[in-house]
C-alpha atoms as a PDB file:
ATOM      1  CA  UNK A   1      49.884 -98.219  52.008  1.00  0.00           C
ATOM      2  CA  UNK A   2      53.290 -98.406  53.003  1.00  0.00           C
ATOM      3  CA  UNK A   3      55.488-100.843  50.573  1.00  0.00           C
ATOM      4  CA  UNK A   4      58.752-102.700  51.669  1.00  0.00           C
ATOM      5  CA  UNK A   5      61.135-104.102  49.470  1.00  0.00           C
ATOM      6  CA  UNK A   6      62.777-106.644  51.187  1.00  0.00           C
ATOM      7  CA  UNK A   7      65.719-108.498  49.730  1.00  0.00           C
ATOM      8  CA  UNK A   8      66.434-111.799  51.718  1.00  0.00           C
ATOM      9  CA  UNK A   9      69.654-113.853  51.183  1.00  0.00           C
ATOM     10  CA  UNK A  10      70.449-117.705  52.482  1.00  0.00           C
ATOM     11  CA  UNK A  11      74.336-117.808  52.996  1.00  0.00           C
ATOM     12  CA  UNK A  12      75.335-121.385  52.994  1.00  0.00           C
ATOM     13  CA  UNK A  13      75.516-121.866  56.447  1.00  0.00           C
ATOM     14  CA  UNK A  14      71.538-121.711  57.193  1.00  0.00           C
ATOM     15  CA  UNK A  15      71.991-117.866  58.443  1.00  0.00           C
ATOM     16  CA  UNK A  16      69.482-115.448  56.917  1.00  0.00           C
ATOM     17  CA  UNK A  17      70.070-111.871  56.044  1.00  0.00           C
ATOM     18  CA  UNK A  18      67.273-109.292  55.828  1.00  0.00           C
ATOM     19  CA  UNK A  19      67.558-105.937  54.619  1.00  0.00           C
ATOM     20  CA  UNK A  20      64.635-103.660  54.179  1.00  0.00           C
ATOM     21  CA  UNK A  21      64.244-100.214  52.718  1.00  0.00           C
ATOM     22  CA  UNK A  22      60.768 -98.278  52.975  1.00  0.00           C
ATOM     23  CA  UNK A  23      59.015 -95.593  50.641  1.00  0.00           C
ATOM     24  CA  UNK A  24      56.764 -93.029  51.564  1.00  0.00           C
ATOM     25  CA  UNK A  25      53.124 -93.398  51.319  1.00  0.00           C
ATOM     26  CA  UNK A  26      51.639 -91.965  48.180  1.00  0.00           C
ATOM     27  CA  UNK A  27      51.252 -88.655  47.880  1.00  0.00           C
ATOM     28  CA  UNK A  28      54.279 -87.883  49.943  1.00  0.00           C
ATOM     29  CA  UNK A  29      57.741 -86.965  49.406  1.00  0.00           C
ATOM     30  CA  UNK A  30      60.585 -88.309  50.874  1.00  0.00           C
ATOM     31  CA  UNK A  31      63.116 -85.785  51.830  1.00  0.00           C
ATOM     32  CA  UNK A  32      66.135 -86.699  54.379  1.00  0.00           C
ATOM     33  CA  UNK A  33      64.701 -86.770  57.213  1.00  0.00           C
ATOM     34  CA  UNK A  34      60.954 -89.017  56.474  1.00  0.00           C
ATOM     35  CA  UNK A  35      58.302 -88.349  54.069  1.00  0.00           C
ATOM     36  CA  UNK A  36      56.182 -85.127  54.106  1.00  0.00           C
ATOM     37  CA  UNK A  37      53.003 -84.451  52.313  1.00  0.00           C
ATOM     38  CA  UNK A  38      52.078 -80.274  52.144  1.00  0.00           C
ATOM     39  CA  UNK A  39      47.887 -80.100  51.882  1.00  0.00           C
ATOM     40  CA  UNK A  40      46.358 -76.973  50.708  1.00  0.00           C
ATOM     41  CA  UNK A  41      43.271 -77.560  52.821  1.00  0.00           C
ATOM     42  CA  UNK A  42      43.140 -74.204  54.873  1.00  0.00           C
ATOM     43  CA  UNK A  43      41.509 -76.060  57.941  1.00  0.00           C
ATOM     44  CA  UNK A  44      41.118 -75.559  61.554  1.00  0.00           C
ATOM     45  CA  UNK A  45      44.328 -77.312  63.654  1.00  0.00           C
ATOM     46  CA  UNK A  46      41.680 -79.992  64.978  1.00  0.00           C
ATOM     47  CA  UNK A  47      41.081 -80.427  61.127  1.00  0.00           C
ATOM     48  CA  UNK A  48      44.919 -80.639  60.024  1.00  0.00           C
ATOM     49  CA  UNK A  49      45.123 -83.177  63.363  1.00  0.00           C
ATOM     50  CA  UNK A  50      42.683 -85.326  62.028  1.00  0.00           C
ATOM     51  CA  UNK A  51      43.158 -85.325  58.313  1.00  0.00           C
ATOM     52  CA  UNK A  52      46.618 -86.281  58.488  1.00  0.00           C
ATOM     53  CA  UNK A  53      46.258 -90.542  60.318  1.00  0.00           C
ATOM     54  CA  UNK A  54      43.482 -90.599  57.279  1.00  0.00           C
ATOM     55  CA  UNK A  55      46.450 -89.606  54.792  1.00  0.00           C
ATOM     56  CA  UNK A  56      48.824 -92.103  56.596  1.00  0.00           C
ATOM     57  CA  UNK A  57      50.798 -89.747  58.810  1.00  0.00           C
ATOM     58  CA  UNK A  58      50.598 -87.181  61.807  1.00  0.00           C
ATOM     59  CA  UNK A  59      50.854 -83.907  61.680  1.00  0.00           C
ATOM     60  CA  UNK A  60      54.398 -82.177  61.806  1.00  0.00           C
ATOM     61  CA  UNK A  61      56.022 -81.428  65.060  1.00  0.00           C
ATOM     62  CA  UNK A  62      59.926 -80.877  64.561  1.00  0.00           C
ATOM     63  CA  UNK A  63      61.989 -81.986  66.774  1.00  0.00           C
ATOM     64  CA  UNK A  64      65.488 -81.250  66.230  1.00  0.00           C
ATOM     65  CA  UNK A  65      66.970 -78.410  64.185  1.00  0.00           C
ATOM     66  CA  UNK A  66      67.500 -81.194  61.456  1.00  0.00           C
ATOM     67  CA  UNK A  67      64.073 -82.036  61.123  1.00  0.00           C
ATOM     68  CA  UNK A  68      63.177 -78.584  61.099  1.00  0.00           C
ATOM     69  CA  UNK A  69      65.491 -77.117  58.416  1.00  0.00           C
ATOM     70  CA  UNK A  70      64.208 -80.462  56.269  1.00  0.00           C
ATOM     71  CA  UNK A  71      60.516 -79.534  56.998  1.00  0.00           C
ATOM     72  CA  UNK A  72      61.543 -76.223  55.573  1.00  0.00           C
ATOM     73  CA  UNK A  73      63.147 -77.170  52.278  1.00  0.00           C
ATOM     74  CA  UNK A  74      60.384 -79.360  51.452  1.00  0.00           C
ATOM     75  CA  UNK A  75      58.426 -76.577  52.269  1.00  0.00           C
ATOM     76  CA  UNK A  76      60.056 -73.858  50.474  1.00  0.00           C
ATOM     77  CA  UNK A  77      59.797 -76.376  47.108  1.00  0.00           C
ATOM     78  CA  UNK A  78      55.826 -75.784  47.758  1.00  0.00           C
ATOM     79  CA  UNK A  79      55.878 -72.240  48.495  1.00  0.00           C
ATOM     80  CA  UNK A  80      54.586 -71.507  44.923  1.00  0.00           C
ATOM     81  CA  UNK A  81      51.982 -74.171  44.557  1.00  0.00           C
ATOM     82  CA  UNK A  82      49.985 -73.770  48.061  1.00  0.00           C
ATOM     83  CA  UNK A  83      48.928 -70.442  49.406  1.00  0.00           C
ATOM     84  CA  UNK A  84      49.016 -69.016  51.924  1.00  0.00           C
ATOM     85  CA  UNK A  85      51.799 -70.465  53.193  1.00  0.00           C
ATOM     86  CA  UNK A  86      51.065 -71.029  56.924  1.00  0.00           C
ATOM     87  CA  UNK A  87      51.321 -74.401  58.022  1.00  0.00           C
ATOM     88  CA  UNK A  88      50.223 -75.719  61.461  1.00  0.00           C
ATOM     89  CA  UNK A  89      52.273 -78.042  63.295  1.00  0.00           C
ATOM     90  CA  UNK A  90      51.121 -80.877  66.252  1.00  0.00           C
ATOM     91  CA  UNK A  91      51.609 -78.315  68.800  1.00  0.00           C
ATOM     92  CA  UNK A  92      49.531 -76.638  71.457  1.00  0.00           C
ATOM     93  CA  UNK A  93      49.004 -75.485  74.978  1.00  0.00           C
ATOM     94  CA  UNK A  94      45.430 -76.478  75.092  1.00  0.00           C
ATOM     95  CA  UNK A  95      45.820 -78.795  78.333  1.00  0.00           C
ATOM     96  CA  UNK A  96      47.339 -76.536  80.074  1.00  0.00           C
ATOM     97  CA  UNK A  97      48.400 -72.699  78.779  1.00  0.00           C
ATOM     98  CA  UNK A  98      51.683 -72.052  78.816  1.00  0.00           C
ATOM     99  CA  UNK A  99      53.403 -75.579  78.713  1.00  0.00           C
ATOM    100  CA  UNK A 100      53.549 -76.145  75.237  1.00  0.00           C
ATOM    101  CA  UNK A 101      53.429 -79.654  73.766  1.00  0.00           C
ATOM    102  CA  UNK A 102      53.202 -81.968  71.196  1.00  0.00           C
ATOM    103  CA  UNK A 103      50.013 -83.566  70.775  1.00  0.00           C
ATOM    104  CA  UNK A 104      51.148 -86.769  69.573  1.00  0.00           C
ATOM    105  CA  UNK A 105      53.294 -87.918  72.780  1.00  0.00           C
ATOM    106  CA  UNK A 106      52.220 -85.511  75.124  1.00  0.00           C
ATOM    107  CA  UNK A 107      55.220 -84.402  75.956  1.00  0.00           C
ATOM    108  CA  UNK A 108      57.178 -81.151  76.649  1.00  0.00           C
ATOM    109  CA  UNK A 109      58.716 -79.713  73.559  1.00  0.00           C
ATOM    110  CA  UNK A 110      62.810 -80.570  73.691  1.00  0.00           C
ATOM    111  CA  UNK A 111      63.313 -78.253  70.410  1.00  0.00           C
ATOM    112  CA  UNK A 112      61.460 -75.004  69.502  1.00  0.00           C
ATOM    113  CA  UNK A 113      62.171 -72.452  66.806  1.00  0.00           C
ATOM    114  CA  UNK A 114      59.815 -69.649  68.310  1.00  0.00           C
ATOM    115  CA  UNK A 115      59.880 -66.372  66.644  1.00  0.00           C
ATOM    116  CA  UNK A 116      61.232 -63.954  69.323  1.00  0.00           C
ATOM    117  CA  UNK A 117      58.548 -63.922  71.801  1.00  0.00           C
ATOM    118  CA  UNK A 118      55.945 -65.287  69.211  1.00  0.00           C
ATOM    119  CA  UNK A 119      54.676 -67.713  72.103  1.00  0.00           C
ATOM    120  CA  UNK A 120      53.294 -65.520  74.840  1.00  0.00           C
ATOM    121  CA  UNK A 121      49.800 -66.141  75.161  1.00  0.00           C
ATOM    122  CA  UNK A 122      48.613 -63.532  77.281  1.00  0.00           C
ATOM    123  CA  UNK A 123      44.924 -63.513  76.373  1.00  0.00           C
ATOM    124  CA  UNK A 124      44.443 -67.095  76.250  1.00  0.00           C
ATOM    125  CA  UNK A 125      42.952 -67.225  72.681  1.00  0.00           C
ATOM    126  CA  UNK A 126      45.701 -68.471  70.913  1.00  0.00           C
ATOM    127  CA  UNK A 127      46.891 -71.951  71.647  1.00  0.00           C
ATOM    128  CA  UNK A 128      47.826 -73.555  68.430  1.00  0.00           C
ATOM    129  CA  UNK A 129      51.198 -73.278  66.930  1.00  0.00           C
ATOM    130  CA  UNK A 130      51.969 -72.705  63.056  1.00  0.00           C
ATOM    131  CA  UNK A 131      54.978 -72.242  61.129  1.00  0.00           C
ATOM    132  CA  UNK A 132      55.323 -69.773  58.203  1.00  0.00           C
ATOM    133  CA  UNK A 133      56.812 -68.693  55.177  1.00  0.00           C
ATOM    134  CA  UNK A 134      56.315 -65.118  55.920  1.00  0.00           C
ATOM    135  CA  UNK A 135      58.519 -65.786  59.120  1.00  0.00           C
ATOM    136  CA  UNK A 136      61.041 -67.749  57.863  1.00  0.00           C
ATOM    137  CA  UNK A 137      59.391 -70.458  58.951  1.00  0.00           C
ATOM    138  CA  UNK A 138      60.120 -69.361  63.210  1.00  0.00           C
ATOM    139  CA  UNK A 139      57.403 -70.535  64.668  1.00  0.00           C
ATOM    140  CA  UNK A 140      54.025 -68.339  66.050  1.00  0.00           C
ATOM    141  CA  UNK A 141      50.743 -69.109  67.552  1.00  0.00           C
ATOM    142  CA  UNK A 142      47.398 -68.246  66.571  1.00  0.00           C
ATOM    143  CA  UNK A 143      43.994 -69.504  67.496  1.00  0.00           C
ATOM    144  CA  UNK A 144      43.158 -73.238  66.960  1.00  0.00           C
ATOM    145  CA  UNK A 145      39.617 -72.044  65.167  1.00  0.00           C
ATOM    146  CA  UNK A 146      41.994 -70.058  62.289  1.00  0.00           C
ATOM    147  CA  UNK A 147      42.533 -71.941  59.060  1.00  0.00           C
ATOM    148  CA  UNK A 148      45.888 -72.330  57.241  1.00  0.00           C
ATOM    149  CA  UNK A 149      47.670 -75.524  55.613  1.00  0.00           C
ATOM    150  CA  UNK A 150      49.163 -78.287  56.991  1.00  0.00           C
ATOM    151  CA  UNK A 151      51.916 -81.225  56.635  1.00  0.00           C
ATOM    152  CA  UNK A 152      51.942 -84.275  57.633  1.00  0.00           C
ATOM    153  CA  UNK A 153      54.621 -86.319  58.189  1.00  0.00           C
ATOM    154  CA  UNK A 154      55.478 -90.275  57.887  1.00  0.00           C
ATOM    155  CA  UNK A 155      58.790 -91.801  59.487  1.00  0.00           C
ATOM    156  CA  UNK A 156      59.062 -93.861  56.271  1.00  0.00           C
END
């Protein structure tokens, strides 16, 4: 359950000033950027996709190099407690291979952090996209039936 505090103030003149400041959902952590929650689940992407709206967020898709070097610091602050540390992200070519999206809008990705040519999917097996510790956390693809970790993510 997401919690507002709002603090409301009646200036003599009738006019009404609202100002309201969110926290994260429990169980995540706010970090510049939103909240984040890292789950040690080891799940298919299908699995990550659905656990995370039942945790109060969506699964992380970055989408600017500021989101992703925050994603990264709040996942290097992890890196000891969940293992392995492979974390799938709302990203896939399964509609149509090749044009990699995010799942939650549909649309084309406008930022990517591929490892160098980490995205070529010439035998059509691998259509799910992760991000890593082992790779700096450059993004890869791997098949959407593999199990890894996840994050989800709430704007806060």
């Amino acid at each position: 359950m997401i919690k507002s505090v709002f603090i409301t103030l009646m200036a003599s003149t009738g006019l009404m000033i609202t100002s309201g400041a969110s926290v994260c959902p429990d169980g995540y952590c706010r970090h510049s950027d939103g909240c984040f929650r890292t789950v040690g689940l080891n799940v298919t992407w299908i699995d990550a996709k659905t656990y995370c709206p039942l945790l109060g967020g969506v699964l992380l898709s970055p989408n600017s190099v500021a989101s992703q070097t925050t994603a990264e610091g709040a996942l290097r602050r992890s890196k000891d407690a969940i293992q392995p540390g492979k974390y799938w992200l709302d990203i896939t070519d399964l509609s149509n291979p090749g044009e990699w999206k995010t799942m939650s809008d549909k649309r084309t990705l406008v930022y990517s952090n591929w490892a160098s040519s980490s995205h070529t999917n010439d035998d059509n097996n691998k259509n799910c996209v992760y991000m890593s510790l082992e790779n700096d956390f450059e993004w890869a693809i791997a098949s959407c039936s593999e199990k890894m970790n996840f994050v989800c993510f709430h704007a806060g």
